[in-house]
Every structure is written in C-alpha cells, then in structure tokens.
Protein backbone atom coordinates (compact mmCIF):
# COMPACT_ATOMS: atom_id res chain seq x y z
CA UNK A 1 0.32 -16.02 -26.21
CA UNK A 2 -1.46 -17.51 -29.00
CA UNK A 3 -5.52 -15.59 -28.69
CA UNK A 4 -8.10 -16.89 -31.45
CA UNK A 5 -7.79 -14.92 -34.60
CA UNK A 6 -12.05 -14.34 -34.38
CA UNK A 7 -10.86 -11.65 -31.33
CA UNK A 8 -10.77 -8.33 -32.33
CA UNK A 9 -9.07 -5.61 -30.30
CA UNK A 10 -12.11 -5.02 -27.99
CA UNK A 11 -11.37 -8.80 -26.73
CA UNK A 12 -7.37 -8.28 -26.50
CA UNK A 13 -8.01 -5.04 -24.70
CA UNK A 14 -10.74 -6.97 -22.32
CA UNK A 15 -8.80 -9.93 -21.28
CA UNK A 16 -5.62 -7.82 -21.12
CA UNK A 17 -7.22 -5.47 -18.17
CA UNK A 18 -8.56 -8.18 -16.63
CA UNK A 19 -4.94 -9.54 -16.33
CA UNK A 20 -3.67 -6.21 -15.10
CA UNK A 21 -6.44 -5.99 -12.43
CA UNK A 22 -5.14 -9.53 -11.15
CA UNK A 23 -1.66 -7.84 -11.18
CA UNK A 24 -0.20 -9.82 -13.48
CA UNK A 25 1.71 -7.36 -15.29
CA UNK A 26 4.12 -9.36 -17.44
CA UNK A 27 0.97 -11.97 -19.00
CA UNK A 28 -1.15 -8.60 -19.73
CA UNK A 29 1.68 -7.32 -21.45
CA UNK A 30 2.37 -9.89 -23.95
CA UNK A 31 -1.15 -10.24 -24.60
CA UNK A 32 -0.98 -6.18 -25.56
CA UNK A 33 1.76 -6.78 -27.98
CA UNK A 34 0.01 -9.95 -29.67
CA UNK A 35 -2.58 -7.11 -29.57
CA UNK A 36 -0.43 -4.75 -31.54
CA UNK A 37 0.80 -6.43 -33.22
CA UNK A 38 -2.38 -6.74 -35.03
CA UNK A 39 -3.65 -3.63 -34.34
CA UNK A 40 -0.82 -1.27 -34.09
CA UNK A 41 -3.08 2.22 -34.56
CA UNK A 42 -5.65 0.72 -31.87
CA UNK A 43 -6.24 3.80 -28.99
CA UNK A 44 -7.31 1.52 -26.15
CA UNK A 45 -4.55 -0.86 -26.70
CA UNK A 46 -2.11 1.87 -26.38
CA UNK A 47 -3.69 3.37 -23.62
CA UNK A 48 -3.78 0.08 -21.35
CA UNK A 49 0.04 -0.42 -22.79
CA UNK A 50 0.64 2.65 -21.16
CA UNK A 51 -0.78 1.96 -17.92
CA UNK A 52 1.30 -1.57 -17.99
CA UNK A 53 4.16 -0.27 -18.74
CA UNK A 54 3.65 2.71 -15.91
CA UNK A 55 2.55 -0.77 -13.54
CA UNK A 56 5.97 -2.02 -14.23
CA UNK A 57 8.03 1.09 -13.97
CA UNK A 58 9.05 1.21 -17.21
CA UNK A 59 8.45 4.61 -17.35
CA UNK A 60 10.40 5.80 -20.94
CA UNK A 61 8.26 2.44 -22.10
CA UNK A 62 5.29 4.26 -20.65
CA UNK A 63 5.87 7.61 -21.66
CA UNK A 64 5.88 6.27 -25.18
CA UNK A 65 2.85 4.73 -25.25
CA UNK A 66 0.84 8.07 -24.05
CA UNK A 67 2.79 9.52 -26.25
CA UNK A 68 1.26 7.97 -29.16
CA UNK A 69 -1.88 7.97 -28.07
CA UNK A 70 -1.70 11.48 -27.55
CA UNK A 71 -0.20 11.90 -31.44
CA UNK A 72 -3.73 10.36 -32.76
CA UNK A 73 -5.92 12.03 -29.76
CA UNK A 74 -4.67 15.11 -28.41
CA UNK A 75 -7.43 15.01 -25.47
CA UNK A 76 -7.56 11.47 -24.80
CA UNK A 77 -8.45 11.94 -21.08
CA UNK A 78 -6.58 8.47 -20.04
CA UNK A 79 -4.08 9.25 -21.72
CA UNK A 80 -3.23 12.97 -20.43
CA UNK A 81 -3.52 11.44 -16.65
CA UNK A 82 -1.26 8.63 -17.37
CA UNK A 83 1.46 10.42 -19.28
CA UNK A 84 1.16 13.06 -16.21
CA UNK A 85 1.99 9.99 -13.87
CA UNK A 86 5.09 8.94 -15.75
CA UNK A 87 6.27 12.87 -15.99
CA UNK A 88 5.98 13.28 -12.01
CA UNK A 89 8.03 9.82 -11.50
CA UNK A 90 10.09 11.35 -14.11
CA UNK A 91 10.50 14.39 -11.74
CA UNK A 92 9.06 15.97 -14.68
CA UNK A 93 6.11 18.07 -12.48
CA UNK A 94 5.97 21.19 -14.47
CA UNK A 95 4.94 19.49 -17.50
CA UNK A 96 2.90 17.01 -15.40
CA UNK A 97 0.85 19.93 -13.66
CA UNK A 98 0.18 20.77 -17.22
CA UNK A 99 -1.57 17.51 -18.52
CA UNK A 100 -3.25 17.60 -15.25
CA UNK A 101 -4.67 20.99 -15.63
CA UNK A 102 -5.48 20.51 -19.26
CA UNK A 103 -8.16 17.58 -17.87
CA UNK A 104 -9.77 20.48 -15.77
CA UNK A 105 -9.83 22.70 -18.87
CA UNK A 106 -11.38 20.16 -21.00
CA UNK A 107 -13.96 19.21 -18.60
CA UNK A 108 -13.03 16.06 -17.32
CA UNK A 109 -13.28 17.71 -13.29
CA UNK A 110 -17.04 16.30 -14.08
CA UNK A 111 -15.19 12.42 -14.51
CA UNK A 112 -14.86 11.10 -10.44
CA UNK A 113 -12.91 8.61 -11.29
CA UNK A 114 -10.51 10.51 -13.38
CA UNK A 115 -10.00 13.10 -10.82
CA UNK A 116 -9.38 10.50 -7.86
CA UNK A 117 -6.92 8.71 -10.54
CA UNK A 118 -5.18 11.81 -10.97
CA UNK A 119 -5.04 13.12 -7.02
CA UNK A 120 -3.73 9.22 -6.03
CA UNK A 121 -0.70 10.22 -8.16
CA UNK A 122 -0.29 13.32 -6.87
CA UNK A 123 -0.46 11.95 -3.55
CA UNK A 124 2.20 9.30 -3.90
CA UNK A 125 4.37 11.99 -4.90
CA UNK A 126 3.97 13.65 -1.85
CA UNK A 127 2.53 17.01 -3.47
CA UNK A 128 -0.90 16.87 -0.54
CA UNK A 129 -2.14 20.12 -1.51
CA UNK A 130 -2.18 19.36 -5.05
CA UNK A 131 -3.93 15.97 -4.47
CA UNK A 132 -6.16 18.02 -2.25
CA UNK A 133 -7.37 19.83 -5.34
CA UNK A 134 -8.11 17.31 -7.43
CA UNK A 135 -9.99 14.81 -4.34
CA UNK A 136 -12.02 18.47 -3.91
CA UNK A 137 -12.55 18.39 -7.78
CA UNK A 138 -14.13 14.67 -7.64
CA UNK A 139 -15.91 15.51 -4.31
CA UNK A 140 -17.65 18.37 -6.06
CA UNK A 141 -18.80 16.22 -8.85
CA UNK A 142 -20.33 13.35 -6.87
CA UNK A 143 -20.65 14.68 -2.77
CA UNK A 144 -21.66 11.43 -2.01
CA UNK A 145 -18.63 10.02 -3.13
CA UNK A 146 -16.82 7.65 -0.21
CA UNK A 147 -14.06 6.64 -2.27
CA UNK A 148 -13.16 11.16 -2.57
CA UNK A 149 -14.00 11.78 1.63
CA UNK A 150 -11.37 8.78 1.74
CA UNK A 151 -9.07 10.31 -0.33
CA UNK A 152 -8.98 13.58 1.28
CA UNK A 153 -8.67 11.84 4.86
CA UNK A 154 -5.77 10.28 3.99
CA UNK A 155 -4.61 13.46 2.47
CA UNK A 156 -4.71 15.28 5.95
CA UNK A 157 -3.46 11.86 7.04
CA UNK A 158 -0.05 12.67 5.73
CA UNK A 159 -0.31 16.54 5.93
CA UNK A 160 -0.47 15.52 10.06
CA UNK A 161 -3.93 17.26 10.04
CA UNK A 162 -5.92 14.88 12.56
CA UNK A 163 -8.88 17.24 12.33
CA UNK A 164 -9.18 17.18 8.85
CA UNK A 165 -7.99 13.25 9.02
CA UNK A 166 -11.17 12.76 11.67
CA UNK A 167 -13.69 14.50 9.71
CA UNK A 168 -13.21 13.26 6.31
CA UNK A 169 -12.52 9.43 7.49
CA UNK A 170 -16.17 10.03 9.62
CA UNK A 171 -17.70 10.99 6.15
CA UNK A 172 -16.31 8.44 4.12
CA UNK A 173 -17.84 5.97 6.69
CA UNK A 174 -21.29 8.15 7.00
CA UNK A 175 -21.53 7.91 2.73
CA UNK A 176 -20.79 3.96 2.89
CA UNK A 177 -20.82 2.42 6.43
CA UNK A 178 -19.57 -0.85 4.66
CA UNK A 179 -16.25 0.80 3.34
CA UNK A 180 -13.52 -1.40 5.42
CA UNK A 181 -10.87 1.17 4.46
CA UNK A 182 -12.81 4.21 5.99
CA UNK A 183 -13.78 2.07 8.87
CA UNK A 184 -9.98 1.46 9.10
CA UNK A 185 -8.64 4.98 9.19
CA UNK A 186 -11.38 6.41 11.08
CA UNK A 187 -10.90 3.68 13.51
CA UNK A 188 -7.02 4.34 13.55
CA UNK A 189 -7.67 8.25 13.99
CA UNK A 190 -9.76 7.33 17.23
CA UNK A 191 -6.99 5.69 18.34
CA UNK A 192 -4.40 8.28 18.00
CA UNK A 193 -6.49 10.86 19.44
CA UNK A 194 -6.57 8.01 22.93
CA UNK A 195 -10.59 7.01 22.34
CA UNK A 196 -9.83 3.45 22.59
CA UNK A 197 -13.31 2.73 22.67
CA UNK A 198 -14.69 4.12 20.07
CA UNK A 199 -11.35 2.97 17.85
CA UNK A 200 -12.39 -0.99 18.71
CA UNK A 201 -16.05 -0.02 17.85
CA UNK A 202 -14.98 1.23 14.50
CA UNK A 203 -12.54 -1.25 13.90
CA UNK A 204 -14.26 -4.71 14.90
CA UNK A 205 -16.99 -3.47 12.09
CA UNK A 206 -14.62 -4.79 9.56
CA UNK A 207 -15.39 -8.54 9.48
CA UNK A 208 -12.58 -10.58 10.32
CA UNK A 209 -11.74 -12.25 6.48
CA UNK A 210 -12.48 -8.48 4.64
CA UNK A 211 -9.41 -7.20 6.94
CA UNK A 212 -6.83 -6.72 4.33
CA UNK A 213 -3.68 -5.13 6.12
CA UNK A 214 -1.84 -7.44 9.02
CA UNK A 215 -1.28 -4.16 10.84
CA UNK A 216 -4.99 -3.62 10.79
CA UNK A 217 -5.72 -7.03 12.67
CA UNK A 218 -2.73 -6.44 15.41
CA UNK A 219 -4.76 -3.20 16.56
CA UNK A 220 -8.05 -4.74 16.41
CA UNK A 221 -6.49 -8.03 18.83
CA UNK A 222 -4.39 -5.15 20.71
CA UNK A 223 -7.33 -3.27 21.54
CA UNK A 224 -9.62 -6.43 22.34
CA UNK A 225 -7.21 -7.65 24.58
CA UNK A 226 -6.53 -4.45 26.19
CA UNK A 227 -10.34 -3.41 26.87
CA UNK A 228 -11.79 -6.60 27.65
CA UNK A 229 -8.95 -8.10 29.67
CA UNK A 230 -8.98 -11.11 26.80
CA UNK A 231 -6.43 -14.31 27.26
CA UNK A 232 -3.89 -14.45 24.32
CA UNK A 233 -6.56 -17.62 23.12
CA UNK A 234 -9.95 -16.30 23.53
CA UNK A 235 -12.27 -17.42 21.02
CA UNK A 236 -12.99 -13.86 20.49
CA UNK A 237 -9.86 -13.32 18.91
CA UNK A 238 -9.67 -16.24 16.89
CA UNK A 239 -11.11 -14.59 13.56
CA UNK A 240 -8.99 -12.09 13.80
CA UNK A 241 -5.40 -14.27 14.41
CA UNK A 242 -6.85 -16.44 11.65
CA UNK A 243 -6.97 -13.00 9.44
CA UNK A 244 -3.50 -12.20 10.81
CA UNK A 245 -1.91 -15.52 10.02
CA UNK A 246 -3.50 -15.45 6.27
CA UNK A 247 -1.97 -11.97 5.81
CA UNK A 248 1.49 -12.63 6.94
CA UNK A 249 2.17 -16.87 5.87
CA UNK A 250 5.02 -18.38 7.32
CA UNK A 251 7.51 -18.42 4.83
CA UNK A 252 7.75 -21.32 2.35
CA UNK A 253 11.63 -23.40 2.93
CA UNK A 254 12.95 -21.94 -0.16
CA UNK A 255 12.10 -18.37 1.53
CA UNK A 256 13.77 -19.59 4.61
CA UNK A 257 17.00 -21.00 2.86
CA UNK A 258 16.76 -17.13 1.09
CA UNK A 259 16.68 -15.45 4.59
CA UNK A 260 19.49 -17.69 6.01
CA UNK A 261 21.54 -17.10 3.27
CA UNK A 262 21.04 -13.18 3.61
CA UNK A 263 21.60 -13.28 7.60
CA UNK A 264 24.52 -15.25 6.71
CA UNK A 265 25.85 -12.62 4.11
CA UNK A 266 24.85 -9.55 6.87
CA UNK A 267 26.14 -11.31 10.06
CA UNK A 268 21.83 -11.74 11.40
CA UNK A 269 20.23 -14.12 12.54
CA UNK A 270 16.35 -14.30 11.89
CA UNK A 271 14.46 -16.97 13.72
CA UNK A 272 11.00 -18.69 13.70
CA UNK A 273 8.62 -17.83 16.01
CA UNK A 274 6.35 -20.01 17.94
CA UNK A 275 2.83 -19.40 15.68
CA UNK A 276 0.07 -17.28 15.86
CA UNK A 277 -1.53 -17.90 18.89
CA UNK A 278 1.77 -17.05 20.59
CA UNK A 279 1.83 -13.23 19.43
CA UNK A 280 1.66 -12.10 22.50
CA UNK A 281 3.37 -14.41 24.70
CA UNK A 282 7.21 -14.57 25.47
CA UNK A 283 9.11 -15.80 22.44
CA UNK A 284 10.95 -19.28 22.04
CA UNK A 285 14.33 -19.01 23.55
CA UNK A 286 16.71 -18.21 20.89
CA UNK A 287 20.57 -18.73 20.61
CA UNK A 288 22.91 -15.48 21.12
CA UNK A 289 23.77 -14.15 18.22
CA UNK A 290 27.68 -14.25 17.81
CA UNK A 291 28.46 -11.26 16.53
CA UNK A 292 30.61 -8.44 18.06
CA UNK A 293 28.65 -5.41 19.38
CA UNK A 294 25.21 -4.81 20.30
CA UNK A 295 22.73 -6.99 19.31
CA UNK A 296 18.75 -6.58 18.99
CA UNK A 297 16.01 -8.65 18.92
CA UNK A 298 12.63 -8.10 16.66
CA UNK A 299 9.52 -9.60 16.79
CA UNK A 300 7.58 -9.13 13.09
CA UNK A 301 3.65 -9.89 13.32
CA UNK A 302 4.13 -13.09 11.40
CA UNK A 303 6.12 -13.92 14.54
CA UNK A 304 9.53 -14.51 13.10
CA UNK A 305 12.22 -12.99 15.26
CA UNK A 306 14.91 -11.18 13.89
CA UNK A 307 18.54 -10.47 15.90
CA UNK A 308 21.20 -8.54 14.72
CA UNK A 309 21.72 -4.84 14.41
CA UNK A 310 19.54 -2.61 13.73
CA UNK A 311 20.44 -1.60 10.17
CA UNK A 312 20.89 -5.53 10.02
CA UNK A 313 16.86 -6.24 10.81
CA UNK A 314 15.92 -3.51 8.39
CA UNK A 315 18.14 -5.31 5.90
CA UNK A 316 16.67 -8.49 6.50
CA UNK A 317 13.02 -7.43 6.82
CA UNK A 318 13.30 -5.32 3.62
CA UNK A 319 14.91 -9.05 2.27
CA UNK A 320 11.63 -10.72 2.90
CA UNK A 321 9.45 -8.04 1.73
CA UNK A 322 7.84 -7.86 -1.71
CA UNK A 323 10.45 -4.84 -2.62
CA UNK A 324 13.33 -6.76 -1.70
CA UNK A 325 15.38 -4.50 -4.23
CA UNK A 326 14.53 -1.87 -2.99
CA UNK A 327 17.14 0.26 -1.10
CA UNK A 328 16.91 0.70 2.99
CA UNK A 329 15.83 4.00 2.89
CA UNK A 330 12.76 3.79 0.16
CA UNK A 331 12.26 0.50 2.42
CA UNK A 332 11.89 2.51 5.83
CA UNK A 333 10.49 5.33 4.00
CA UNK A 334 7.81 3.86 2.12
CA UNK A 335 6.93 1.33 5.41
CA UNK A 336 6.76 4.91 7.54
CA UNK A 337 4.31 6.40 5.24
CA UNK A 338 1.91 3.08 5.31
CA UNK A 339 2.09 2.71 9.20
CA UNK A 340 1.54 6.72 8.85
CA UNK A 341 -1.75 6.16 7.06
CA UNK A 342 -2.35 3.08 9.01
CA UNK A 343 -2.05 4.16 12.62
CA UNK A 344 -2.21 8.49 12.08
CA UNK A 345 0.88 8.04 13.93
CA UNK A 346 4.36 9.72 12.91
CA UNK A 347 7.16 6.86 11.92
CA UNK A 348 10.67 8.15 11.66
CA UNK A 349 13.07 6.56 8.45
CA UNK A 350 15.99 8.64 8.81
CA UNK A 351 17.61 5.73 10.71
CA UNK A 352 16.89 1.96 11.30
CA UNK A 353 16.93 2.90 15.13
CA UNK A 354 14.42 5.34 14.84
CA UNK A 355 12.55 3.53 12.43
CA UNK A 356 12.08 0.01 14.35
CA UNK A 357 11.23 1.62 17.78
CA UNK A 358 8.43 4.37 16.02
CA UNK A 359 7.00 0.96 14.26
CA UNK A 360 7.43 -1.02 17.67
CA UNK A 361 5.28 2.48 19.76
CA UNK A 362 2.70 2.05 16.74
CA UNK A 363 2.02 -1.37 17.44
CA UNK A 364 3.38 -2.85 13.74
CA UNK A 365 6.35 -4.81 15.52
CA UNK A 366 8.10 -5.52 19.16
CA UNK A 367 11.17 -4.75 20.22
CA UNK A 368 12.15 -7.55 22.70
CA UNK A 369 16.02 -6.82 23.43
C-alpha cells in the first residue's frame, strides 16, 4: 500500500481502524506495517497492530505487539485489555485476570467502554461470573448504559438464568427502546418462557431491513404465522422473507461446485430448495440418496436441503459456513451457544444427532426425514 508521504501516523492509524471496523483485517494490516515502518516507536500504531493481529488469531503476533506497547507504557489501558485477550485464548487466565484487575486498580472501572471490552472477552471464554463483574463495573459507571443491561442479559443468557436473562434484556430495552439486539433477546426470552404474544410484540419492533440474524427473522415469520393464522405469502410477511433471503443468499455456482465436491468427498447430497417464499411449504422432491444406512434430510433457512447422515449434514453445513476450517465440534459448539443466546433455549453439541434436532425444536432448521 503506497499512503501519501504528507500522512503522519494519526492518518495511518485513522484509515487503518476504519479498515478493521469494515473487517478487513488483512488491508488494515499492511497499511499498519507501511505505518511502522515509518513510525516504528508509534503507541497507537502498536496498539491497533495488536488488536489486528488478535482479529486474525495470530495471537504470539498479538501478544507481541501489547507487549511493546506495554515496554514504552506500562498502563496503557488498551493495551492491558488486549494483551489480557490474547493470554485467555492463550489459556493463559491467571496472568490474564491480572491485566484485567490492574485496569480496576488504575481506575479505568470509570471507562464503559473498556469494561464492556474487557467482560465480552471474558464472556467468550465462558468465565460468566467474571464477565458478570466487569458488565457490573461498566453498569456502575454509566446506569443508563443499554449496551452493559445487554451484556449482563446475555450473561444470565448462558449461565441458564431466565430471570436474570428477562430482567436485564427488559432494561436494556427500557434505557434504549430502539436497541434491535435488546428487542431481540428480550423478545426471544418471552418466547422461551411460552408468552408468544408478547415475544411477536417485541420482536416485530425491529424493522424488517435492521434484522441482522436469519434466525431472528424465522421466529418473527414463525410467530406471525402461528398467531395470526398467516398464508406462507401474506404480504405481511414479505419484509421479513425479504430480510431472510438477504441474510442467507443462495449460494453463488462456484459455492455450489464447492458443496458438490464436498458431498461427493463425504458420500451427501445437499440440494436446492425451492426459494424463499417456499420456507414453509413441502420441499421439491429430491432423489434418494444412495448411500448404505440411514439417511436424513435437512432443511437450512436459506432453504437448501441437505441428505446424508447426520455427522454428514454437520460436515457439510459447517462446509458452507464462514468457519469452514473449523472442526465439527467448535462448529456445533459455537452454533449451540449463538442459537443459545438467540432463542434462551438449550442446544446440545456433544453429537450431530443431538445437535440438528435441539436446532430443528428451536426453530433454526427442519428436520424433514
């Protein structure tokens, strides 16, 4: 990358986090080492060179980068969270508690956003009571804070604490009745606890092209459907498929070839469904599969069927993903813990089986054979 040699490392550092907020990781950093390059002793390029790195899982990358920064600053606040985030991936938690604590000792508990940063990463670790702390610690600093009642409803969320999951998704929506997430959860808590009702009323707040999660649109056009006896093409409902079809495209022909290649490889078969507006209809008729044993059929939400196994449909569903190196278990597991958050429902990973019928009772897929 080839910047104007008037920017100085304010501009590289600029550019470089808008490029990281657009998620493109490998342009931001290239820009950072131009950056360097140029300004190797600069403390905000290191910092977002951290944070890259840590964005691409190049955690020793990462860890040497806070490091740094940490050599010229000691107390460099962004820099003690992020080096605590590479030590938990690292399995490193002792030392990551540590940093973390050291923010609270140095008065950072004051900094929202810090302490929300720092709880997230606790919280994708799994450590809830930890992440508790610190969402408690922002909370304190701003009680108005929608972003912190979120936080510590998804918290209880995972802890399987719907009472503490009910209350703090109701706040987040009381502090900012436009927050699509809180309406989301709250919306998804109402449904687990059976108050259909007042699930749709929290849900169909969310305007249909802010919904951001395909799972989020099925329940909305479940519970329409369901509660006001809709036809699969009501106009109603037509935002809302719209929404659904945006968030899960119908795979380009390369992706296809991809797919058929893999089913090939694993002995499935995955097959195109009918559209949108055919979600809840009966599906195409399909061929048998031809291979020996028991054989399944899946309906996804972007209405491709799957047939095979059922460690086979995992394989190939984890195939089309965005993680598609990631192994079957972090697949399941890591699908199980959005649905989870999604739906306040438990989803079993231990197995494919139990996986694909837990997502098929929370409404994320169908089971048709």
């Amino acid at each position: 990358m080839n910047q104007p040699d008037s920017w100085n490392y304010e501009h590289f550092d600029s550019e470089a986090q808008r490029l990281y907020e657009a998620g493109d990781f490998d342009q931001a950093l290239g820009l950072l080492k131009e950056a360097l390059a140029r300004y190797p002793d600069s403390i905000e390029l290191l910092v977002s060179l951290g944070y890259t790195r840590l964005a691409r899982e190049e955690y020793a990358w990462a860890r040497a980068a806070f490091e740094e920064v940490l050599r010229l600053d000691p107390e460099h606040e962004e820099a003690l969270a992020g080096q605590g985030d590479v030590l938990l991936k690292l399995g490193e938690r002792a030392s990551a508690f540590l940093l973390f604590e050291a923010l609270v000792a140095l008065g950072y508990d004051q900094d929202v956003e810090l302490m929300l940063c720092v709880g997230r990463s606790l919280l994708r670790e799994g450590l809830l009571r930890r992440a508790e702390r610190f969402f408690r610690l922002a909370l304190a600093a701003d009680p108005e804070s929608a972003d912190a009642a979120l936080d510590l409803a998804f918290t209880f969320y995972r802890e399987g604490d719907s009472e503490g999951a009910l209350y703090w998704s109701r706040e987040a929506v009381r502090r900012d009745p436009g927050f699509g997430e809180a309406r989301a959860l709250y919306g998804n808590v109402l449904y687990e606890r059976g108050d259909f009702r007042a699930a749709l009323a929290q849900l169909e707040t969310i305007p249909a092209p802010d919904v951001s999660d395909p799972a989020v649109a099925w329940r909305i056009i479940e519970l329409k459907r369901r509660l006001r006896d809709l036809p699969a093409d009501a106009e109603e409902l037509g935002p809302y498929l719209l929404a659904l079809e945006k968030l899960t495209p119908d795979p380009t022909p390369e992706e296809r070839l991809l797919a058929e290649l893999e089913a090939g490889a694993s002995g499935l078969s995955p097959w195109p469904g009918a559209g949108q507006l055919d979600l809840f209809g009966r599906p195409p008729a399909v061929a048998e599969a031809a291979a020996e044993g028991e054989v399944h059929r899946v309906r996804a939400p972007n209405g491709i069927v799957y047939e095979g196994d059922w460690d086979g449909i995992v394989r190939a569903m984890r195939n089309g993903s965005d993680r598609p190196g990631a192994s079957l278990s972090d697949f399941m597991r890591d699908e199980a813990m959005r649905l989870r958050a999604l739906t306040g429902l438990p989803v079993s990973w231990q197995t494919a089986r139990a996986f694909l019928e837990d997502s098929a009772r929370v409404g994320a897929l169908e089971i048709e054979r």
